[in-house]
PDB file of N, CA and C in Angstrom:
ATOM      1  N   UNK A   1      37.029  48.813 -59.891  1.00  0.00           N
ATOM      2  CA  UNK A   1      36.910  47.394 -59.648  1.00  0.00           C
ATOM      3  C   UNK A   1      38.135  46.935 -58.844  1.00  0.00           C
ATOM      4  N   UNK A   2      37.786  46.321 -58.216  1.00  0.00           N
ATOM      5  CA  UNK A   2      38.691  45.750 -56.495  1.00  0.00           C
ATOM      6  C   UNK A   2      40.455  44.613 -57.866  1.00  0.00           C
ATOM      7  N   UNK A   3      41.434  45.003 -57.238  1.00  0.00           N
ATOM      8  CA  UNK A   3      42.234  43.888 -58.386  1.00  0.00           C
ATOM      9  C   UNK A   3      42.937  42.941 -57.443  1.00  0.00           C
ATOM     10  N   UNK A   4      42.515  41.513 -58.078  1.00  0.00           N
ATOM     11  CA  UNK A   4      43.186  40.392 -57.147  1.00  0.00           C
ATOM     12  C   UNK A   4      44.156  40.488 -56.430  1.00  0.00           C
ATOM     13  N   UNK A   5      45.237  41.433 -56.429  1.00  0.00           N
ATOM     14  CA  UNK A   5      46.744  41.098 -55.994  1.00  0.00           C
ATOM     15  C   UNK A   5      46.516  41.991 -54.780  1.00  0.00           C
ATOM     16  N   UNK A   6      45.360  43.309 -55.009  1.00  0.00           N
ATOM     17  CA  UNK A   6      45.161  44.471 -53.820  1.00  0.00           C
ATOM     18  C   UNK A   6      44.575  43.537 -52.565  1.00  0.00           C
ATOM     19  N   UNK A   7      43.493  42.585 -53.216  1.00  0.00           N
ATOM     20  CA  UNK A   7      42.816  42.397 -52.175  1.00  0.00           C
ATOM     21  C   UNK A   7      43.439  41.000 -51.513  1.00  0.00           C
ATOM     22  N   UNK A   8      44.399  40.798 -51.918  1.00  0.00           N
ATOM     23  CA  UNK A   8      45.103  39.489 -51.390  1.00  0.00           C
ATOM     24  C   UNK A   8      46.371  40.475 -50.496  1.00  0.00           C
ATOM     25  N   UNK A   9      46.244  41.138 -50.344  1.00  0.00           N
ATOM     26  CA  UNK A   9      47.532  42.032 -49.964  1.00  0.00           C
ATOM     27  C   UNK A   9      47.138  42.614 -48.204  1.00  0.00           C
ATOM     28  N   UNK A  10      45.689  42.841 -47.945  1.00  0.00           N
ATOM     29  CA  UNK A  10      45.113  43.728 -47.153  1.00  0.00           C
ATOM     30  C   UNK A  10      45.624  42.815 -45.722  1.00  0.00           C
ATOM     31  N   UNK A  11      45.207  43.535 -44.902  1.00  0.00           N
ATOM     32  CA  UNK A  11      45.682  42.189 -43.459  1.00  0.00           C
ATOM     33  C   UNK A  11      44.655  42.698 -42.179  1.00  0.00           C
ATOM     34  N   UNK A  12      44.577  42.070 -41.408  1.00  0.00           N
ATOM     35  CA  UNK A  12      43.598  42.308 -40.436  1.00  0.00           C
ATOM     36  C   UNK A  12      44.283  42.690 -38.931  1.00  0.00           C
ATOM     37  N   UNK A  13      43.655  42.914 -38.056  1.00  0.00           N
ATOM     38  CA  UNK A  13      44.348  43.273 -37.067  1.00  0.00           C
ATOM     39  C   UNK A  13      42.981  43.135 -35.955  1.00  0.00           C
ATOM     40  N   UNK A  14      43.351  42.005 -34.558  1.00  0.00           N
ATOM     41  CA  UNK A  14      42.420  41.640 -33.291  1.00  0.00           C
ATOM     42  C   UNK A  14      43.816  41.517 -32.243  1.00  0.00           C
ATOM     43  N   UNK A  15      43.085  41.277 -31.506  1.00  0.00           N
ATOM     44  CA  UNK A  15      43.662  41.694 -29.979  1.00  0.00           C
ATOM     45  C   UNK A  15      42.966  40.793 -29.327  1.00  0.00           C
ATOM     46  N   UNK A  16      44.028  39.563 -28.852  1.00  0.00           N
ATOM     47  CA  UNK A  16      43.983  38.268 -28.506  1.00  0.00           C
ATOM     48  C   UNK A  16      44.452  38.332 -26.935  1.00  0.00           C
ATOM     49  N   UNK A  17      43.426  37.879 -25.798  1.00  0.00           N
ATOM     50  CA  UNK A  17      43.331  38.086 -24.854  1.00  0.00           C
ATOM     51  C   UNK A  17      44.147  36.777 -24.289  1.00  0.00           C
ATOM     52  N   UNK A  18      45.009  36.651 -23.324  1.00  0.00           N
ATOM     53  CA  UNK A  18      46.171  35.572 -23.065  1.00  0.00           C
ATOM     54  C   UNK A  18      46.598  35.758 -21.497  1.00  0.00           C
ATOM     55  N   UNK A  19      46.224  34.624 -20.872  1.00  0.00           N
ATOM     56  CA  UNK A  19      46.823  34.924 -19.156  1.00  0.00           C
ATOM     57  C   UNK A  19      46.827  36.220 -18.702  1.00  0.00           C
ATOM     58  N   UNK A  20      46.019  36.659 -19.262  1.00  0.00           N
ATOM     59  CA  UNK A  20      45.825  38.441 -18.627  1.00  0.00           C
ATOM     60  C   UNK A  20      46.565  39.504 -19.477  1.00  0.00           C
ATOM     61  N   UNK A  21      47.569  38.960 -20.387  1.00  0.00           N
ATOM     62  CA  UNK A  21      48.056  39.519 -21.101  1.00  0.00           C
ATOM     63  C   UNK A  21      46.895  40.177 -22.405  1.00  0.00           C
ATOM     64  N   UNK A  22      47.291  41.014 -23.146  1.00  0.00           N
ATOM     65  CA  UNK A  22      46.869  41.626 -24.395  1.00  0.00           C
ATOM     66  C   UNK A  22      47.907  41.425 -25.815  1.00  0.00           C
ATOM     67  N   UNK A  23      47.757  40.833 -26.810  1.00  0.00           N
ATOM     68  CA  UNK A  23      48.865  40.234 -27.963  1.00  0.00           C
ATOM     69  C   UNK A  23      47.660  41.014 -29.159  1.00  0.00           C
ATOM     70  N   UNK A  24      48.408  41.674 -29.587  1.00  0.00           N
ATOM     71  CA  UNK A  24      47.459  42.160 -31.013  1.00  0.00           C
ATOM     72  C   UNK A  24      48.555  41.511 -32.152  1.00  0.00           C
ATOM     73  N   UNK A  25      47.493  41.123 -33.048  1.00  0.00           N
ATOM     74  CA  UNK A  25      48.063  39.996 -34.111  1.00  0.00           C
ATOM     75  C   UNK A  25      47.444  41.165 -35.188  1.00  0.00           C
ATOM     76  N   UNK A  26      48.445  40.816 -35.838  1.00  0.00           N
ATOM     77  CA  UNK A  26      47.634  40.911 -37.562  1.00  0.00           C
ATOM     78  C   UNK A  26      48.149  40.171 -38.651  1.00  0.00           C
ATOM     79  N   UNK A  27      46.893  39.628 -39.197  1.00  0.00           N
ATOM     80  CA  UNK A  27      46.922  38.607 -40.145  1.00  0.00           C
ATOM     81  C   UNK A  27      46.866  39.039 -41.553  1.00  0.00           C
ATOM     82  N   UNK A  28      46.957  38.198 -42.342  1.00  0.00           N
ATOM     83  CA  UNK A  28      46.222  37.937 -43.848  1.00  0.00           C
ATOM     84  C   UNK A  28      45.050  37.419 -44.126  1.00  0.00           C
ATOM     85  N   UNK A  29      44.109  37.859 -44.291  1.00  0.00           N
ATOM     86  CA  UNK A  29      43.112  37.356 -44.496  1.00  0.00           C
ATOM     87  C   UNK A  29      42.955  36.085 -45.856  1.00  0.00           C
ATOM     88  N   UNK A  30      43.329  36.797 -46.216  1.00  0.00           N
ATOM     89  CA  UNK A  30      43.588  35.973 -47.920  1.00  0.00           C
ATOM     90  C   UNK A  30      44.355  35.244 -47.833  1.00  0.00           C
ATOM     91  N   UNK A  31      45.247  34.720 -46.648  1.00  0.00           N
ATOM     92  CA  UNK A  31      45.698  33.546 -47.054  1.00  0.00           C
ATOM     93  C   UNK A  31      44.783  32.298 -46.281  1.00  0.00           C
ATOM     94  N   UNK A  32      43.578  32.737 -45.799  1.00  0.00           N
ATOM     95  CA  UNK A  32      42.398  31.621 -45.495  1.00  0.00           C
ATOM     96  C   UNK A  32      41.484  31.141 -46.434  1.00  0.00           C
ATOM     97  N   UNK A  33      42.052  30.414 -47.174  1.00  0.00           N
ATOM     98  CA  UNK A  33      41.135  29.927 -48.420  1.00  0.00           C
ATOM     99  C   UNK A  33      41.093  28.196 -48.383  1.00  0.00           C
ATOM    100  N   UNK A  34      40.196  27.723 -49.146  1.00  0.00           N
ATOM    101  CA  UNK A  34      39.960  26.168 -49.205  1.00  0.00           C
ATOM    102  C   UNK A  34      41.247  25.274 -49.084  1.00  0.00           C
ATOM    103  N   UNK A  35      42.197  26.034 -49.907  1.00  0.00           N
ATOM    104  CA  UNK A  35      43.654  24.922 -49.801  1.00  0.00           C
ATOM    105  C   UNK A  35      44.362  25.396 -48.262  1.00  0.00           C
ATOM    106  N   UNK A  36      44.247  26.454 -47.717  1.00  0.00           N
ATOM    107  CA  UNK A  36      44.482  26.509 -45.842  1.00  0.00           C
ATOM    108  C   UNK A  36      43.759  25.882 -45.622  1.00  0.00           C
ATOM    109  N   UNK A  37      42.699  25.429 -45.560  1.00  0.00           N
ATOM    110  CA  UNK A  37      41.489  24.813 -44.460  1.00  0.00           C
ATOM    111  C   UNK A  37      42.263  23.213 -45.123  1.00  0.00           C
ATOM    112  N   UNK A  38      42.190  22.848 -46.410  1.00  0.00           N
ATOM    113  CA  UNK A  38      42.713  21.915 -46.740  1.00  0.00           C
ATOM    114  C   UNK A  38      43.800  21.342 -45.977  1.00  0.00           C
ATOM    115  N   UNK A  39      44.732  22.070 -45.961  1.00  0.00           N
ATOM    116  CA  UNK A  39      46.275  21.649 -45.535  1.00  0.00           C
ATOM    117  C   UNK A  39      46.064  20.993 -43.762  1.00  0.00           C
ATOM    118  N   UNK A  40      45.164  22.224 -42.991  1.00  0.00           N
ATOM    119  CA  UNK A  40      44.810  22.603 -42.081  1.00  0.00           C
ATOM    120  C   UNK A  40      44.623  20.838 -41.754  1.00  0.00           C
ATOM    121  N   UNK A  41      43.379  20.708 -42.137  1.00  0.00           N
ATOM    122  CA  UNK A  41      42.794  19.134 -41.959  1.00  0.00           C
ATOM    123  C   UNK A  41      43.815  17.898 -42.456  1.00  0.00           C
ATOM    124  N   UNK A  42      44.710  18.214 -43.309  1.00  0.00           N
ATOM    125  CA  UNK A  42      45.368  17.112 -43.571  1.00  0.00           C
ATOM    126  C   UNK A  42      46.561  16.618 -42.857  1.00  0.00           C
ATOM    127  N   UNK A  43      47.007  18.262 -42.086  1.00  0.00           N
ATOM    128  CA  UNK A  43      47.866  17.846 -40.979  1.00  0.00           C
ATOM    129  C   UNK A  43      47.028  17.238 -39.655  1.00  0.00           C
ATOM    130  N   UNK A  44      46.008  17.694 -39.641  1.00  0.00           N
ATOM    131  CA  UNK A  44      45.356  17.010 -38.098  1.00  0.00           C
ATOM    132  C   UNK A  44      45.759  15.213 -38.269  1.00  0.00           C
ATOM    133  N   UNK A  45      45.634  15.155 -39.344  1.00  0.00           N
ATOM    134  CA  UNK A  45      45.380  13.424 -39.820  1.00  0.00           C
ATOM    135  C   UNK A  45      47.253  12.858 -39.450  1.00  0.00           C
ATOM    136  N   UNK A  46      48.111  13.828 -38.926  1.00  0.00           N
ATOM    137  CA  UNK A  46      48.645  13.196 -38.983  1.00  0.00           C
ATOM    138  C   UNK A  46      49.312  12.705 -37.550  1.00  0.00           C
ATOM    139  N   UNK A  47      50.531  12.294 -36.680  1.00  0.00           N
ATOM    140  CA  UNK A  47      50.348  11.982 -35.222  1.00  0.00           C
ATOM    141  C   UNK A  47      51.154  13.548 -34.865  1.00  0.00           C
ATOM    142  N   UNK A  48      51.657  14.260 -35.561  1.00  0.00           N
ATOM    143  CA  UNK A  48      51.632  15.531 -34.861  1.00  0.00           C
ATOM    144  C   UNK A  48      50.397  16.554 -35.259  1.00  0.00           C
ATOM    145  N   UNK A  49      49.259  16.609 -34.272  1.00  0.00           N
ATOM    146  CA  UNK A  49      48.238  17.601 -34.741  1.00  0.00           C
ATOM    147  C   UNK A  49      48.417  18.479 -34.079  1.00  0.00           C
ATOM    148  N   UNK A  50      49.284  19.083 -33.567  1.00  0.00           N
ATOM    149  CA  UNK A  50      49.606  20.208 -33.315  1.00  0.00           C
ATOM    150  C   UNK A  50      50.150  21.175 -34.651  1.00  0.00           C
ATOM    151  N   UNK A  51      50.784  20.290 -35.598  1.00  0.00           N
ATOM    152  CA  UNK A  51      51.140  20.865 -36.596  1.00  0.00           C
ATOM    153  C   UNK A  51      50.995  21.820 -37.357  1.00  0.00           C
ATOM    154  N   UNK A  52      49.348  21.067 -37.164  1.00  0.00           N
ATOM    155  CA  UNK A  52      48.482  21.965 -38.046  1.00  0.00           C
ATOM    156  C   UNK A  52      47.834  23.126 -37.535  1.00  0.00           C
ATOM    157  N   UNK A  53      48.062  24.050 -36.370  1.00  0.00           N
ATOM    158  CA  UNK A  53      47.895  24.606 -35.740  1.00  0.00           C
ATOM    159  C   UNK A  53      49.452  25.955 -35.788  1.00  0.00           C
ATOM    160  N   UNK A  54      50.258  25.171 -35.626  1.00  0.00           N
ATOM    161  CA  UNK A  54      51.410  25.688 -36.208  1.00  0.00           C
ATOM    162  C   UNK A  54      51.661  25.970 -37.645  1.00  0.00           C
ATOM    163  N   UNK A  55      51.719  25.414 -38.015  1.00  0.00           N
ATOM    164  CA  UNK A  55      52.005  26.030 -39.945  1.00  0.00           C
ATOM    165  C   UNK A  55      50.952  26.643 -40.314  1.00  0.00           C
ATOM    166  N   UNK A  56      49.664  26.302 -39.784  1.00  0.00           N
ATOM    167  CA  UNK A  56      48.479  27.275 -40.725  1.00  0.00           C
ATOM    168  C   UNK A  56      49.184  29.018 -39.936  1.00  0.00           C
ATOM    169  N   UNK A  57      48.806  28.654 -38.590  1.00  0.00           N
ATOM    170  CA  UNK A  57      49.159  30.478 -38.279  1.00  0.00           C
ATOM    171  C   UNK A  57      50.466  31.057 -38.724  1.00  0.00           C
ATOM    172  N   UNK A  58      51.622  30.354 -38.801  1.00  0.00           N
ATOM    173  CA  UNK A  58      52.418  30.319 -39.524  1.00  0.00           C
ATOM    174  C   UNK A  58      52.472  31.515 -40.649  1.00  0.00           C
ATOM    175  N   UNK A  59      51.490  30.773 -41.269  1.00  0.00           N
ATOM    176  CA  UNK A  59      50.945  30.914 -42.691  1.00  0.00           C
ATOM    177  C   UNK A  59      50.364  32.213 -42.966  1.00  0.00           C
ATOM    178  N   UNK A  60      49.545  32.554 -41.794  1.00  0.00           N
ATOM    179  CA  UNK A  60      48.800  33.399 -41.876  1.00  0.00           C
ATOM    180  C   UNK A  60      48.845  34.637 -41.113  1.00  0.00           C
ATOM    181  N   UNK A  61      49.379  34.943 -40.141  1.00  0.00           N
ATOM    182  CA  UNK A  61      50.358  35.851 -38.851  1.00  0.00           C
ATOM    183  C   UNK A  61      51.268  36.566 -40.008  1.00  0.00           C
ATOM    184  N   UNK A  62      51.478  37.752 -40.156  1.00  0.00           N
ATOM    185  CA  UNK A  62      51.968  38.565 -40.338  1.00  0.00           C
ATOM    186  C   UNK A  62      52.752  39.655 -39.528  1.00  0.00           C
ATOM    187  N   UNK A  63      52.199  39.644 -38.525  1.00  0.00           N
ATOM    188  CA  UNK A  63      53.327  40.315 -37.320  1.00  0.00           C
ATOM    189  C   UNK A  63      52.332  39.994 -36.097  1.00  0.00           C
ATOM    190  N   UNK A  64      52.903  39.929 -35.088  1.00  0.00           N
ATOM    191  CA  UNK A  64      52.129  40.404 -33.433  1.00  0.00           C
ATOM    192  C   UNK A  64      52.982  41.548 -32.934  1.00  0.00           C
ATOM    193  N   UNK A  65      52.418  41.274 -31.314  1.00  0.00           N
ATOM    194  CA  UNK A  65      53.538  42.530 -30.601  1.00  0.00           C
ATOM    195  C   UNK A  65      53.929  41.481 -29.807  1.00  0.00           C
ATOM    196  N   UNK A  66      54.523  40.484 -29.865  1.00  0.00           N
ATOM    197  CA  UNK A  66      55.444  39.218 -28.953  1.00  0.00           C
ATOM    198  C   UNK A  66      56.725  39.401 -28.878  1.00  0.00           C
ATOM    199  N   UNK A  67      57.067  39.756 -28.124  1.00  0.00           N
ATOM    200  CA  UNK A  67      58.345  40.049 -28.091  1.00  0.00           C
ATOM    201  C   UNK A  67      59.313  38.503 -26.957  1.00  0.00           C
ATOM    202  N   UNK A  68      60.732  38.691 -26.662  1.00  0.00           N
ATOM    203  CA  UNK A  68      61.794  37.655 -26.324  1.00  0.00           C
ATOM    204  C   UNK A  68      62.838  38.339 -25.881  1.00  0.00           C
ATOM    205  N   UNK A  69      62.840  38.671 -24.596  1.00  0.00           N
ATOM    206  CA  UNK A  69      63.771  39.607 -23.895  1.00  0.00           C
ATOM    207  C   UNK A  69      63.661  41.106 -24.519  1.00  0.00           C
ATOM    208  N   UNK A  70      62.729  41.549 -25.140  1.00  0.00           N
ATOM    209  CA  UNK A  70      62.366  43.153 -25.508  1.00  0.00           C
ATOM    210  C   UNK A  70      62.567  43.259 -27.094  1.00  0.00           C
ATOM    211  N   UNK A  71      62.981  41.708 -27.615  1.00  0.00           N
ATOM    212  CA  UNK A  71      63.464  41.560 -28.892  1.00  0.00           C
ATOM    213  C   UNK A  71      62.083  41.157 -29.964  1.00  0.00           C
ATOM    214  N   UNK A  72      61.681  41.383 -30.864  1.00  0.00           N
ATOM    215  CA  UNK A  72      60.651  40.935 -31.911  1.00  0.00           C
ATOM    216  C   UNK A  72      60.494  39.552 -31.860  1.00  0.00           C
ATOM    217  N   UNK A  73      59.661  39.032 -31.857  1.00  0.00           N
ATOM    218  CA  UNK A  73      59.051  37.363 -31.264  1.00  0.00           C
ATOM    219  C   UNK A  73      58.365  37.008 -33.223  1.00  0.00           C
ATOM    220  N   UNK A  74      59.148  36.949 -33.854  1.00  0.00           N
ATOM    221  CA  UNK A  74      58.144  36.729 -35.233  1.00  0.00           C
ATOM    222  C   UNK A  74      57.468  35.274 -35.252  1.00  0.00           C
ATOM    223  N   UNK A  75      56.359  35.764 -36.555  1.00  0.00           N
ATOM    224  CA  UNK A  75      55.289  34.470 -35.700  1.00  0.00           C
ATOM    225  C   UNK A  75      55.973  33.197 -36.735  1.00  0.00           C
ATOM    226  N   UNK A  76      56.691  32.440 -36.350  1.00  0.00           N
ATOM    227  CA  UNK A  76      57.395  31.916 -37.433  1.00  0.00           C
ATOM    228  C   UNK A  76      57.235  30.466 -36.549  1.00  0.00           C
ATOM    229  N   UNK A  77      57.291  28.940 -37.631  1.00  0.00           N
ATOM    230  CA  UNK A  77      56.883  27.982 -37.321  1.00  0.00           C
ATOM    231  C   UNK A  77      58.478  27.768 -35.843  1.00  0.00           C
ATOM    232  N   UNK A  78      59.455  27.784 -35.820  1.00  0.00           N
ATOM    233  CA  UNK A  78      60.334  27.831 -35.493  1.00  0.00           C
ATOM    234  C   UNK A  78      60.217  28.540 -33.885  1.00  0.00           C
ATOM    235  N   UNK A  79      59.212  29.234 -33.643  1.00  0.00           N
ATOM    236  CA  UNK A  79      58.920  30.241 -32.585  1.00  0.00           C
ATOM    237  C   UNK A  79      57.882  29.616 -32.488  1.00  0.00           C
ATOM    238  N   UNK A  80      57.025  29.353 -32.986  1.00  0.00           N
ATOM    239  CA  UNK A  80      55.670  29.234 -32.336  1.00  0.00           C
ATOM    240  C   UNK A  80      55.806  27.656 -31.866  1.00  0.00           C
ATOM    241  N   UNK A  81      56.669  26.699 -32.365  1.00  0.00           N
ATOM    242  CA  UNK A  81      56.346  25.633 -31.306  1.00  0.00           C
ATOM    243  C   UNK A  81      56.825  25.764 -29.988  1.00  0.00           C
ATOM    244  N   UNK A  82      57.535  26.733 -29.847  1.00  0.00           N
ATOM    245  CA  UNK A  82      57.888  27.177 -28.716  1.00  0.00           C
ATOM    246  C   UNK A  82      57.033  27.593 -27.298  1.00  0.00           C
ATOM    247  N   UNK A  83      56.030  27.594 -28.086  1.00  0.00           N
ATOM    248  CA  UNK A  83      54.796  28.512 -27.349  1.00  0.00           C
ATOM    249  C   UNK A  83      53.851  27.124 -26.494  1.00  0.00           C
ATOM    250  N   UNK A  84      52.593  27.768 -25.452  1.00  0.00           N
ATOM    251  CA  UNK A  84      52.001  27.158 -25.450  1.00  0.00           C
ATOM    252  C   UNK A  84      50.860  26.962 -26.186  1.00  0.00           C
ATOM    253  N   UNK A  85      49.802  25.892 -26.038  1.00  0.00           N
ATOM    254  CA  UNK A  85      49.681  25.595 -27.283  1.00  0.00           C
ATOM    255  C   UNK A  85      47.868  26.289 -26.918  1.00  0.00           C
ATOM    256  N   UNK A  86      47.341  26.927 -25.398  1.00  0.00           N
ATOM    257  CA  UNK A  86      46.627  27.185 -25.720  1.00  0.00           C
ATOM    258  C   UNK A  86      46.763  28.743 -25.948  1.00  0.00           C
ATOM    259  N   UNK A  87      47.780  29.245 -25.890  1.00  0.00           N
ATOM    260  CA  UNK A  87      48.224  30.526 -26.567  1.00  0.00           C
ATOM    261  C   UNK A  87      47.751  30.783 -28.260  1.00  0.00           C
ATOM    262  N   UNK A  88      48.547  29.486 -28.438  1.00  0.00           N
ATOM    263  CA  UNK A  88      48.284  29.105 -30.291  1.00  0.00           C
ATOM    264  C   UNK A  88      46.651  29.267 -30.040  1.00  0.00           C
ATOM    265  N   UNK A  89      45.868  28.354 -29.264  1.00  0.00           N
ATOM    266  CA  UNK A  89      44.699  28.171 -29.919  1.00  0.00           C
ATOM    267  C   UNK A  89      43.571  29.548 -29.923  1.00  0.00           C
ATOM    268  N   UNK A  90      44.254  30.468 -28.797  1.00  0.00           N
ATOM    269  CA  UNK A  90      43.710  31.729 -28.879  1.00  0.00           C
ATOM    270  C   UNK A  90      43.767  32.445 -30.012  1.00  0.00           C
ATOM    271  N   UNK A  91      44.864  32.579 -30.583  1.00  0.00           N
ATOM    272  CA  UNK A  91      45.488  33.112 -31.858  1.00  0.00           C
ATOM    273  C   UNK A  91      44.559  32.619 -33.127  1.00  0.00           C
ATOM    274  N   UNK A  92      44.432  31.409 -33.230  1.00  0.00           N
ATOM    275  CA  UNK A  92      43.851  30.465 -34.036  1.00  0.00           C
ATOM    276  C   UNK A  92      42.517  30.858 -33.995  1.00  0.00           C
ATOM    277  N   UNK A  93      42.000  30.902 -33.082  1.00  0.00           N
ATOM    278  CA  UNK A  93      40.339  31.074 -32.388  1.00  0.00           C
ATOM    279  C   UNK A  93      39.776  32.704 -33.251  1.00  0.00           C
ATOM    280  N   UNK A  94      41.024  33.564 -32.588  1.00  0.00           N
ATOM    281  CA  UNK A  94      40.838  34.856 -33.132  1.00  0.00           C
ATOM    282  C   UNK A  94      41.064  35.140 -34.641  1.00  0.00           C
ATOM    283  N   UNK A  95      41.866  34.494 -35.209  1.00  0.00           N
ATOM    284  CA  UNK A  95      41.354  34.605 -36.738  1.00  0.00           C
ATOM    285  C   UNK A  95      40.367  34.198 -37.663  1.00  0.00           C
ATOM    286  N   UNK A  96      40.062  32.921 -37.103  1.00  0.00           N
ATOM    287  CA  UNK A  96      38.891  32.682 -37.799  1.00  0.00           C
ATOM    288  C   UNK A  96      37.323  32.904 -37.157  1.00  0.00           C
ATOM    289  N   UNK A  97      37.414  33.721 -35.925  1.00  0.00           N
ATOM    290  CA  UNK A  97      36.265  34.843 -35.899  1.00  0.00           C
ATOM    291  C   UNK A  97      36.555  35.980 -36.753  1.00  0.00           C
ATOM    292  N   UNK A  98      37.748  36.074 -37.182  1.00  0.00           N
ATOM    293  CA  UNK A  98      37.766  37.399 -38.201  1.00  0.00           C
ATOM    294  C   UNK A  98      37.324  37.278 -39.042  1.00  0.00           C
ATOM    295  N   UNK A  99      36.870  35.367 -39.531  1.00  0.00           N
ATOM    296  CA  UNK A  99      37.074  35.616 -40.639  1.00  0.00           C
ATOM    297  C   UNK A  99      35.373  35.346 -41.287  1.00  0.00           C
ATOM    298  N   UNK A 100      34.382  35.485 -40.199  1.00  0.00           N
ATOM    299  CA  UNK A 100      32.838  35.158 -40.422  1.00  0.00           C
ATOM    300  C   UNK A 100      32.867  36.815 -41.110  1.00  0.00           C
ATOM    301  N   UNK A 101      31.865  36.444 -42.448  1.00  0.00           N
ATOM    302  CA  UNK A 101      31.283  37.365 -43.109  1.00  0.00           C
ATOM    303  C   UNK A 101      30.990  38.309 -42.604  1.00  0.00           C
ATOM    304  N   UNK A 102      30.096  38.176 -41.357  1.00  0.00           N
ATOM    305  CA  UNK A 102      29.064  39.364 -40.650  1.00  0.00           C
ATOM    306  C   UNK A 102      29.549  39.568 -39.229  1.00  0.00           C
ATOM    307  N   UNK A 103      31.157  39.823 -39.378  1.00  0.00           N
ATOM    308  CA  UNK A 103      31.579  40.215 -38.477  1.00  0.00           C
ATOM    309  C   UNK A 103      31.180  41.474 -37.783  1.00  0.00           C
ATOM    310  N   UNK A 104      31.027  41.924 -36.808  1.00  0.00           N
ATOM    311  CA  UNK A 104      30.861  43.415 -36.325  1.00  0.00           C
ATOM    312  C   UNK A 104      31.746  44.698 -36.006  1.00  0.00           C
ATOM    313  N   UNK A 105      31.990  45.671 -36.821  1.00  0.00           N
ATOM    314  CA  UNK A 105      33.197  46.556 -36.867  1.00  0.00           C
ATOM    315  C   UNK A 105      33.193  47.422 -34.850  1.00  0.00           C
ATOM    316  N   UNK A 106      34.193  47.363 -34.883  1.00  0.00           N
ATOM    317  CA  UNK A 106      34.247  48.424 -33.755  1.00  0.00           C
ATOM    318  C   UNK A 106      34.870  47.568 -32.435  1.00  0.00           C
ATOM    319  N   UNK A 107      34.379  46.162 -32.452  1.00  0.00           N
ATOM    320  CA  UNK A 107      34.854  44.834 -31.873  1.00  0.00           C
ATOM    321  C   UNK A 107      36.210  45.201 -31.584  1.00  0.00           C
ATOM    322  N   UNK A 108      36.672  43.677 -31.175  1.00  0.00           N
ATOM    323  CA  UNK A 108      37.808  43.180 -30.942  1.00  0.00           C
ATOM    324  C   UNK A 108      38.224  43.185 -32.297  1.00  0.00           C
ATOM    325  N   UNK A 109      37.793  43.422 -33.515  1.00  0.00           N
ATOM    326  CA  UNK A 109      38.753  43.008 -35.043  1.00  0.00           C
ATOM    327  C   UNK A 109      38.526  44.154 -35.639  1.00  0.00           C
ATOM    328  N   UNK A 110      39.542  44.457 -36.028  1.00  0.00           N
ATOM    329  CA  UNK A 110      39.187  46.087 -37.023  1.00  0.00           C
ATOM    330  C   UNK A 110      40.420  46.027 -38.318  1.00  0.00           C
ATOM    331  N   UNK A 111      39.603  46.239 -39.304  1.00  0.00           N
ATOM    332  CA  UNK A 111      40.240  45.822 -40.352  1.00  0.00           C
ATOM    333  C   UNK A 111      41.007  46.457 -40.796  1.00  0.00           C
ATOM    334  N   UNK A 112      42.239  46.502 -41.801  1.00  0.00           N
ATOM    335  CA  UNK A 112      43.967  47.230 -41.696  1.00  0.00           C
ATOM    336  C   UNK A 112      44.175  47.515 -42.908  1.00  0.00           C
TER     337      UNK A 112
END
């Protein structure tokens, strides 16, 4: 039998297509639950909605391959407003296609 802490632990891994560039992310899956989608929507409500775009991936980014002069780019709220923002929304876009039930293995998402 599967135990809560294993399956909150697992992480995903897609390959997010960007100005011609290639960025492979890998996430947490488990940290996309009702209180993320929650938070998610409660920052839109506020006059920075970018926010919420930032702290959820934040949240949920576990490493990329982004690097800053050849140096590790971590996906951290602090770095990512740094970014542009339809960079973010690629990132954003690509996790929560990871995260439909009847995803298709072999894709752009292969699980980690």
């Amino acid at each position: 039998m599967p135990d809560r802490a294993a399956l909150l632990k697992k992480t995903r891994t897609a390959t997010v297509e960007y100005d011609g560039e290639r960025i492979t992310i890998t996430y947490a899956p488990a940290k996309i639950t009702p209180r993320w989608e929650q938070a998610f929507n409660e920052a839109l409500k506020g006059e920075w909605k970018s926010r919420a775009v930032v702290e959820t991936l934040a949240d949920a980014l576990v490493d990329w391959d982004v690097t800053d002069g050849g140096k590790p780019y971590p996906p951290k709220v602090e770095n990512l407003v740094q970014l542009p923002m339809d960079l973010l929304s690629a990132v954003f876009v690509a996790i929560m296609e990871g995260q439909r039930p009847n995803r298709t293995s072999g894709g752009s998402f292969a699980a980690g």
